[in-house]
Protein backbone atom coordinates (compact mmCIF):
# COMPACT_ATOMS: atom_id res chain seq x y z
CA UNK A 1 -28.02 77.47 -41.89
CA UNK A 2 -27.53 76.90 -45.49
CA UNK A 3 -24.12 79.08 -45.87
CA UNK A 4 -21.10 76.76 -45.00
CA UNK A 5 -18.88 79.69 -42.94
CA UNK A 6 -22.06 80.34 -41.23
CA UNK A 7 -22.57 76.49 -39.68
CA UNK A 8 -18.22 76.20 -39.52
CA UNK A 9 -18.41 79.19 -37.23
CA UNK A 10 -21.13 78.14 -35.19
CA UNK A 11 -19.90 74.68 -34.70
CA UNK A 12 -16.43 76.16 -33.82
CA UNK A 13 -18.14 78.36 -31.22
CA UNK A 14 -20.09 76.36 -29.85
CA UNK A 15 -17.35 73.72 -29.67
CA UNK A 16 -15.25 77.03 -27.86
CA UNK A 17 -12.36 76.03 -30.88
CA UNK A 18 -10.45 79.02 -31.97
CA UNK A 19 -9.64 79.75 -35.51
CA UNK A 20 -8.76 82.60 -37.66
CA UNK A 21 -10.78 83.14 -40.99
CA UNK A 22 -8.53 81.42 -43.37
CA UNK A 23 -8.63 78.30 -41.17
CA UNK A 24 -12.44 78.83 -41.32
CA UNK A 25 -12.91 79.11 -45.06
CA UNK A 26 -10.39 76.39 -45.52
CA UNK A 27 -13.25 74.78 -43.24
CA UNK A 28 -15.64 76.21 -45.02
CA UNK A 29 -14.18 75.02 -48.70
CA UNK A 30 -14.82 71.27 -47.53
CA UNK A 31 -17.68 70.86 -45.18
CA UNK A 32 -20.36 70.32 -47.69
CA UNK A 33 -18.31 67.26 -48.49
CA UNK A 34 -18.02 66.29 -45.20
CA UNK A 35 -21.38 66.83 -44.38
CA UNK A 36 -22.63 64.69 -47.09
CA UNK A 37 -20.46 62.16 -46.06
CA UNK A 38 -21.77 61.68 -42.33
CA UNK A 39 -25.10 62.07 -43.67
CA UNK A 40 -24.19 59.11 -46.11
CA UNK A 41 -23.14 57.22 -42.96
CA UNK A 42 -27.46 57.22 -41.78
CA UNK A 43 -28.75 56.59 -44.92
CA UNK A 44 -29.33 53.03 -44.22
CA UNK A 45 -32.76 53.24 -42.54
CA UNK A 46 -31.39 50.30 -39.72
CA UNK A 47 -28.14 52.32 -39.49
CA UNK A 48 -29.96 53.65 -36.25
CA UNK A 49 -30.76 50.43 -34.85
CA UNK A 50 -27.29 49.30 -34.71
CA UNK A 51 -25.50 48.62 -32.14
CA UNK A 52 -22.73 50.79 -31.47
CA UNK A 53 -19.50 49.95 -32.46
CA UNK A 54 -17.72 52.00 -30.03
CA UNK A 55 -18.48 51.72 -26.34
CA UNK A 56 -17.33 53.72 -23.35
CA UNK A 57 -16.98 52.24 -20.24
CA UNK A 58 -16.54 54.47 -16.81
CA UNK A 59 -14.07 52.05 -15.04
CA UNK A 60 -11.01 52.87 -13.18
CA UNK A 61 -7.88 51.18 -14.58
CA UNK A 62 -5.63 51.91 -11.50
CA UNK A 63 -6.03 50.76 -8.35
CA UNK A 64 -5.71 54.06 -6.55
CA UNK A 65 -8.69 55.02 -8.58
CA UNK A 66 -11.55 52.53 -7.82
CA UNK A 67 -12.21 54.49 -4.49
């Protein structure tokens, strides 16, 4: 999808985000240079190889929740 309202309103649907059209083209008015800046992000051919910065780890903090 080469028009950028056409991929902001998909995203935001399929995300299930509401927004009204000027919040869209205000969406719309920036993502190619958004876009161009996540894609700057993978670039790096070992960018993929990485290992993540962020991790997530499924572990109960409270007591009451560890059963």
């Amino acid at each position: 999808m080469s028009e950028p309202l056409g991929t902001v309103r998909v995203l935001l649907g399929a995300a299930g985000l509401p927004a009204n059209e000027a919040e869209m083209a205000g969406l719309a008015a920036t993502y190619p240079e958004y876009r161009a800046a996540i894609d700057a992000l993978y670039a790096v051919p070992a960018a993929r190889y990485v290992d993540p910065a962020l991790r997530f780890h499924a572990q109960a903090r409270i007591a009451e929740w560890d059963r």
